[in-house]
PDB file of N, CA and C in Angstrom:
ATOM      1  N   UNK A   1      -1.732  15.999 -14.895  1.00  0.00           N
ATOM      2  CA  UNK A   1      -2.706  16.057 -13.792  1.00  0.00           C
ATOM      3  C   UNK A   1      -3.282  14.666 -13.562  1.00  0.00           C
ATOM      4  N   UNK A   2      -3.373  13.871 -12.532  1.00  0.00           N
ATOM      5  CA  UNK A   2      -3.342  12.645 -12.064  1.00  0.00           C
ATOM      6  C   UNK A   2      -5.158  12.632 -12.173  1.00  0.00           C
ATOM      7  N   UNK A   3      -5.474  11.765 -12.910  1.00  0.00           N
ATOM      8  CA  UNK A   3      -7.185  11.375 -12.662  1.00  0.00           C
ATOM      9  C   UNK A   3      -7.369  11.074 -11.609  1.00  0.00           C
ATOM     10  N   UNK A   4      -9.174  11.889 -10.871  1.00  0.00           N
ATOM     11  CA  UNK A   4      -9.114  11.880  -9.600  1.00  0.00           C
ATOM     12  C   UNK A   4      -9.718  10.503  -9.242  1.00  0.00           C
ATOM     13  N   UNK A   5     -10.361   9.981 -10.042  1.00  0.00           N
ATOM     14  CA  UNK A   5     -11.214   8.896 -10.097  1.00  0.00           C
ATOM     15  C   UNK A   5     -10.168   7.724  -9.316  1.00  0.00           C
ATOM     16  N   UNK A   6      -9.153   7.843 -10.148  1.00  0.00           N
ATOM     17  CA  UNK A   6      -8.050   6.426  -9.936  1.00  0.00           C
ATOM     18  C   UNK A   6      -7.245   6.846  -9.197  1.00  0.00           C
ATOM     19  N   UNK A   7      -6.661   8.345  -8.821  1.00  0.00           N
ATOM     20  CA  UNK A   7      -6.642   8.298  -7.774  1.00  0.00           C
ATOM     21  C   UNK A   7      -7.219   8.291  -6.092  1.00  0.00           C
ATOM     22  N   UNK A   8      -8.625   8.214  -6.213  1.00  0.00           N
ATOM     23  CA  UNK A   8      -9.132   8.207  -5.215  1.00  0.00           C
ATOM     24  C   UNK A   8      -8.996   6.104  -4.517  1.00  0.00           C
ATOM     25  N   UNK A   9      -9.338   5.456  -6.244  1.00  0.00           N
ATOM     26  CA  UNK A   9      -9.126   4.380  -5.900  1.00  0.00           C
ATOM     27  C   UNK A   9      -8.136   3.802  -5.908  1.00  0.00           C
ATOM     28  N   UNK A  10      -7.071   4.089  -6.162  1.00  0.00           N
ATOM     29  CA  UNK A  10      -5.486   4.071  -5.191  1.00  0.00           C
ATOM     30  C   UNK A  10      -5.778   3.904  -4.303  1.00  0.00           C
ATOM     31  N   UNK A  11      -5.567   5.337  -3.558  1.00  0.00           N
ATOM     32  CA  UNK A  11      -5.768   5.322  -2.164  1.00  0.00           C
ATOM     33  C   UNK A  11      -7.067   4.006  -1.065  1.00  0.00           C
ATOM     34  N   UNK A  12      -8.048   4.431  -2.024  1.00  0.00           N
ATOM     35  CA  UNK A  12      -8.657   3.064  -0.981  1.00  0.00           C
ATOM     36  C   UNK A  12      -8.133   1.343  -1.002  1.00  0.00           C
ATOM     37  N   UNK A  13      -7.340   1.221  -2.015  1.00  0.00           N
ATOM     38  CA  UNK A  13      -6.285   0.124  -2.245  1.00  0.00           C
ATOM     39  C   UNK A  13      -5.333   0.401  -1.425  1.00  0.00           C
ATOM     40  N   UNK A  14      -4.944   1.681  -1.049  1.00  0.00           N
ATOM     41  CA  UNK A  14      -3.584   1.612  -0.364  1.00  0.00           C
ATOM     42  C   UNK A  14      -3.871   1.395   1.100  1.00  0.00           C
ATOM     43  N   UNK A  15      -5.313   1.946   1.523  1.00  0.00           N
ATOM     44  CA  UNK A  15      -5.896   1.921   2.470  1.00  0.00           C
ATOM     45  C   UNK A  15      -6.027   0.730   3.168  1.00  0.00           C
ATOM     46  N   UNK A  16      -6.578  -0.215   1.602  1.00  0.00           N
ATOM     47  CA  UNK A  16      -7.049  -1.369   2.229  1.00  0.00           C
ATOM     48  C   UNK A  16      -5.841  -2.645   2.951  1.00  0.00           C
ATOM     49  N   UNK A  17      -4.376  -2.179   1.680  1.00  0.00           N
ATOM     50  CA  UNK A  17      -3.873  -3.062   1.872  1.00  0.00           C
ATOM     51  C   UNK A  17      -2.827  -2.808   3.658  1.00  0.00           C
ATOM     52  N   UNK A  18      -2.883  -1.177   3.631  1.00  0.00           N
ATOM     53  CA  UNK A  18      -2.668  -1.074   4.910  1.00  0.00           C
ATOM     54  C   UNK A  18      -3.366  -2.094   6.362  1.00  0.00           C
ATOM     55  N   UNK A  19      -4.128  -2.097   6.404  1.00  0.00           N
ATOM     56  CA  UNK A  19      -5.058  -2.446   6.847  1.00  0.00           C
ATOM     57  C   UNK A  19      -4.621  -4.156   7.221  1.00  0.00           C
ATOM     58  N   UNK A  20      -4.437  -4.950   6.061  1.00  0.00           N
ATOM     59  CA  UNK A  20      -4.722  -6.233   5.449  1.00  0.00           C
ATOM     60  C   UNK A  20      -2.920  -6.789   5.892  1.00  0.00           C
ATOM     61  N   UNK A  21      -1.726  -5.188   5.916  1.00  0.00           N
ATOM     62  CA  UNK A  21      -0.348  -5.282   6.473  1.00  0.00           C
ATOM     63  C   UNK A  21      -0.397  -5.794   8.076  1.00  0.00           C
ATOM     64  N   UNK A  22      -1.259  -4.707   8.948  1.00  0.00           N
ATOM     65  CA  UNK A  22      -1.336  -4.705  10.106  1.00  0.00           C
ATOM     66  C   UNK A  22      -1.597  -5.999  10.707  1.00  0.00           C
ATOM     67  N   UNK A  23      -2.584  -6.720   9.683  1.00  0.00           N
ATOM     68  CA  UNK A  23      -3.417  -7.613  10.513  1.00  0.00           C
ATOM     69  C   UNK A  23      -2.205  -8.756  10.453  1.00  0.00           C
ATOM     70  N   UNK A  24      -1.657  -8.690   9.254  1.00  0.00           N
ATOM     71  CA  UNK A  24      -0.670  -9.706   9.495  1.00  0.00           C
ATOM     72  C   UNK A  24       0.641  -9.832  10.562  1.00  0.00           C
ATOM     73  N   UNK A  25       0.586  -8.389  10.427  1.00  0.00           N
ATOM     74  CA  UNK A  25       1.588  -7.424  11.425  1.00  0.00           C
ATOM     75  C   UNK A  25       1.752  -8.382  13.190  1.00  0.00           C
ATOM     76  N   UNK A  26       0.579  -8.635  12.942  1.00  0.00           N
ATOM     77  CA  UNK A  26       0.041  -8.768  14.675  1.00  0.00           C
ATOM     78  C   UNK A  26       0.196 -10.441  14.793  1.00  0.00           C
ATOM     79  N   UNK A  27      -0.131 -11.284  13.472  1.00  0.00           N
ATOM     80  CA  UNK A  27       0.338 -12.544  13.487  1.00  0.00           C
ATOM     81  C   UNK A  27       1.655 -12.995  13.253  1.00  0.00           C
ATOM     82  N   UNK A  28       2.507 -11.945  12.500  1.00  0.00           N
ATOM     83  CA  UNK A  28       3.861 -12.136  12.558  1.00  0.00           C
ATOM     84  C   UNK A  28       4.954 -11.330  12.344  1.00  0.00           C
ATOM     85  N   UNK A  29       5.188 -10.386  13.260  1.00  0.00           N
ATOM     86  CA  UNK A  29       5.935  -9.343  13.651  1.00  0.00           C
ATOM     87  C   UNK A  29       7.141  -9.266  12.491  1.00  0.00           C
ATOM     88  N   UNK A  30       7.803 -10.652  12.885  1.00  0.00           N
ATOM     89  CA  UNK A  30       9.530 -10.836  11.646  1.00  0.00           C
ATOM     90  C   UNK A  30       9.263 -10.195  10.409  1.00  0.00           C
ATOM     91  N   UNK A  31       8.308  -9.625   9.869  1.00  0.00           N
ATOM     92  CA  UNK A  31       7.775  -9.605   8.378  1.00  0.00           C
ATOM     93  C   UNK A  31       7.891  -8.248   7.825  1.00  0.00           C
ATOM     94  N   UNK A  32       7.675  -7.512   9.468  1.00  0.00           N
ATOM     95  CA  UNK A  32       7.849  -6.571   8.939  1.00  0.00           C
ATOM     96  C   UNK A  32       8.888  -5.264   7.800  1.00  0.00           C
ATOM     97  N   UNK A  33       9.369  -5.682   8.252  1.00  0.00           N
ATOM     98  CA  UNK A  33      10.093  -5.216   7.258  1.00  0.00           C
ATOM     99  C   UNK A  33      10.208  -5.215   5.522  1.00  0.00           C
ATOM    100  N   UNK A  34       9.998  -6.307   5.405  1.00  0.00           N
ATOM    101  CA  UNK A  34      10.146  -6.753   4.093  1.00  0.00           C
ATOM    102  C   UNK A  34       8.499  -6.250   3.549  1.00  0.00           C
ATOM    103  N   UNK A  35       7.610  -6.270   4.211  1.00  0.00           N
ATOM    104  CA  UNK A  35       6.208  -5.968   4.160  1.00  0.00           C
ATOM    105  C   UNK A  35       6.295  -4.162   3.467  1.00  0.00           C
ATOM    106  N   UNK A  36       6.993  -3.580   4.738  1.00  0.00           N
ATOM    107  CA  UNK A  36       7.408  -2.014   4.119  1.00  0.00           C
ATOM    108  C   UNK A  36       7.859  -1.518   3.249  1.00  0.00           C
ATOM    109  N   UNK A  37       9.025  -3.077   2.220  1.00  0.00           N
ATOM    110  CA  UNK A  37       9.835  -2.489   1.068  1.00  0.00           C
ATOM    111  C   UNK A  37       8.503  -2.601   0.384  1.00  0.00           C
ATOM    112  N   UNK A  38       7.591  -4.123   0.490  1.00  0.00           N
ATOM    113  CA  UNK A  38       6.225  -4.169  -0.246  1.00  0.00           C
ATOM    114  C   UNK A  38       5.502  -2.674  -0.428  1.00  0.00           C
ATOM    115  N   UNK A  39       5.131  -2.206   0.678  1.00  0.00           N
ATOM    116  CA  UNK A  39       3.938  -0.985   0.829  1.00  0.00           C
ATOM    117  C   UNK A  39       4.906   0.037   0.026  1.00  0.00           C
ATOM    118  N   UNK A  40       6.012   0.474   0.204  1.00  0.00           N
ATOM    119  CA  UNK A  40       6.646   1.207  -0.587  1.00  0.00           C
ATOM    120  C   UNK A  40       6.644   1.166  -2.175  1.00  0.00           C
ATOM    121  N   UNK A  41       7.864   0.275  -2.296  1.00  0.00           N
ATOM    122  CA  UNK A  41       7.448  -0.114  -3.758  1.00  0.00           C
ATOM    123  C   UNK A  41       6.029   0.119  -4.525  1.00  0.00           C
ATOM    124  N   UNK A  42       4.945  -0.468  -3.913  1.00  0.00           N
ATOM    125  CA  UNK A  42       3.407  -0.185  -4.602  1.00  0.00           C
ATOM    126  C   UNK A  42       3.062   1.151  -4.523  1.00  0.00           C
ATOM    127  N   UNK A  43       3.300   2.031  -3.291  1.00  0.00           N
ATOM    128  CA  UNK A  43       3.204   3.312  -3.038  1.00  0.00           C
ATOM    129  C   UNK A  43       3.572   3.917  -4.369  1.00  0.00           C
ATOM    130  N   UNK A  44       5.499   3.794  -4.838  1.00  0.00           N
ATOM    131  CA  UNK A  44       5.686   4.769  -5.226  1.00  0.00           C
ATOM    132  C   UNK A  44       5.456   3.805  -7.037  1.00  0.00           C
ATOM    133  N   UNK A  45       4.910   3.225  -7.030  1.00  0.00           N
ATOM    134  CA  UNK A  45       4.427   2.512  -8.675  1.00  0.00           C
ATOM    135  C   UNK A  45       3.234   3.684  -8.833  1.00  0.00           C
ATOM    136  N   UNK A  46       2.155   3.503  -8.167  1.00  0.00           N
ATOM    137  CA  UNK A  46       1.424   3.818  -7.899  1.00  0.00           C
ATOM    138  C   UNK A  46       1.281   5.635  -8.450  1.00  0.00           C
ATOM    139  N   UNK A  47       2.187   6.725  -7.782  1.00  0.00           N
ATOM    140  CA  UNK A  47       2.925   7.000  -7.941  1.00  0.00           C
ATOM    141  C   UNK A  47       2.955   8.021  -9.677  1.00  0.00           C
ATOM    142  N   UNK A  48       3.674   6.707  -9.510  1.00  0.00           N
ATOM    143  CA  UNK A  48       4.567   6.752 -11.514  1.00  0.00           C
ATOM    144  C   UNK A  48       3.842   6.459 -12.458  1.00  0.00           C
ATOM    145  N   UNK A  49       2.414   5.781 -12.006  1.00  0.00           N
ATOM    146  CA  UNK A  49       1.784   5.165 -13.015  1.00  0.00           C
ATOM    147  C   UNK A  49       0.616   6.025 -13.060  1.00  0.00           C
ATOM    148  N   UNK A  50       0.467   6.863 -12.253  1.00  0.00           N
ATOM    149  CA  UNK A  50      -0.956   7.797 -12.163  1.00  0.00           C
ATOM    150  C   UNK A  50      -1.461   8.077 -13.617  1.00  0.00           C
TER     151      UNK A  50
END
């Protein structure tokens, strides 16, 4: 059973870094991609490491 504590603060990490993706998103489009294997990868660590 995943602690709710750390997982709550996951999520506002995942939140934030969403957030922190976009903005770059908008200064440099080419990135994206490689940005998504990023958000993924941490997603599913994240994940595994609960």
């Amino acid at each position: 059973i995943p602690n709710e504590e750390g997982t709550v603060k996951f999520l506002k990490q995942l939140h934030n870094m969403e957030k922190e993706l976009k903005n770059r998103h908008v200064q440099s489009a080419h990135q994206l991609p490689s940005e998504i294997m990023v958000r993924t990868s941490l997603f599913n660590w994240g994940i595994v490491n609960k």
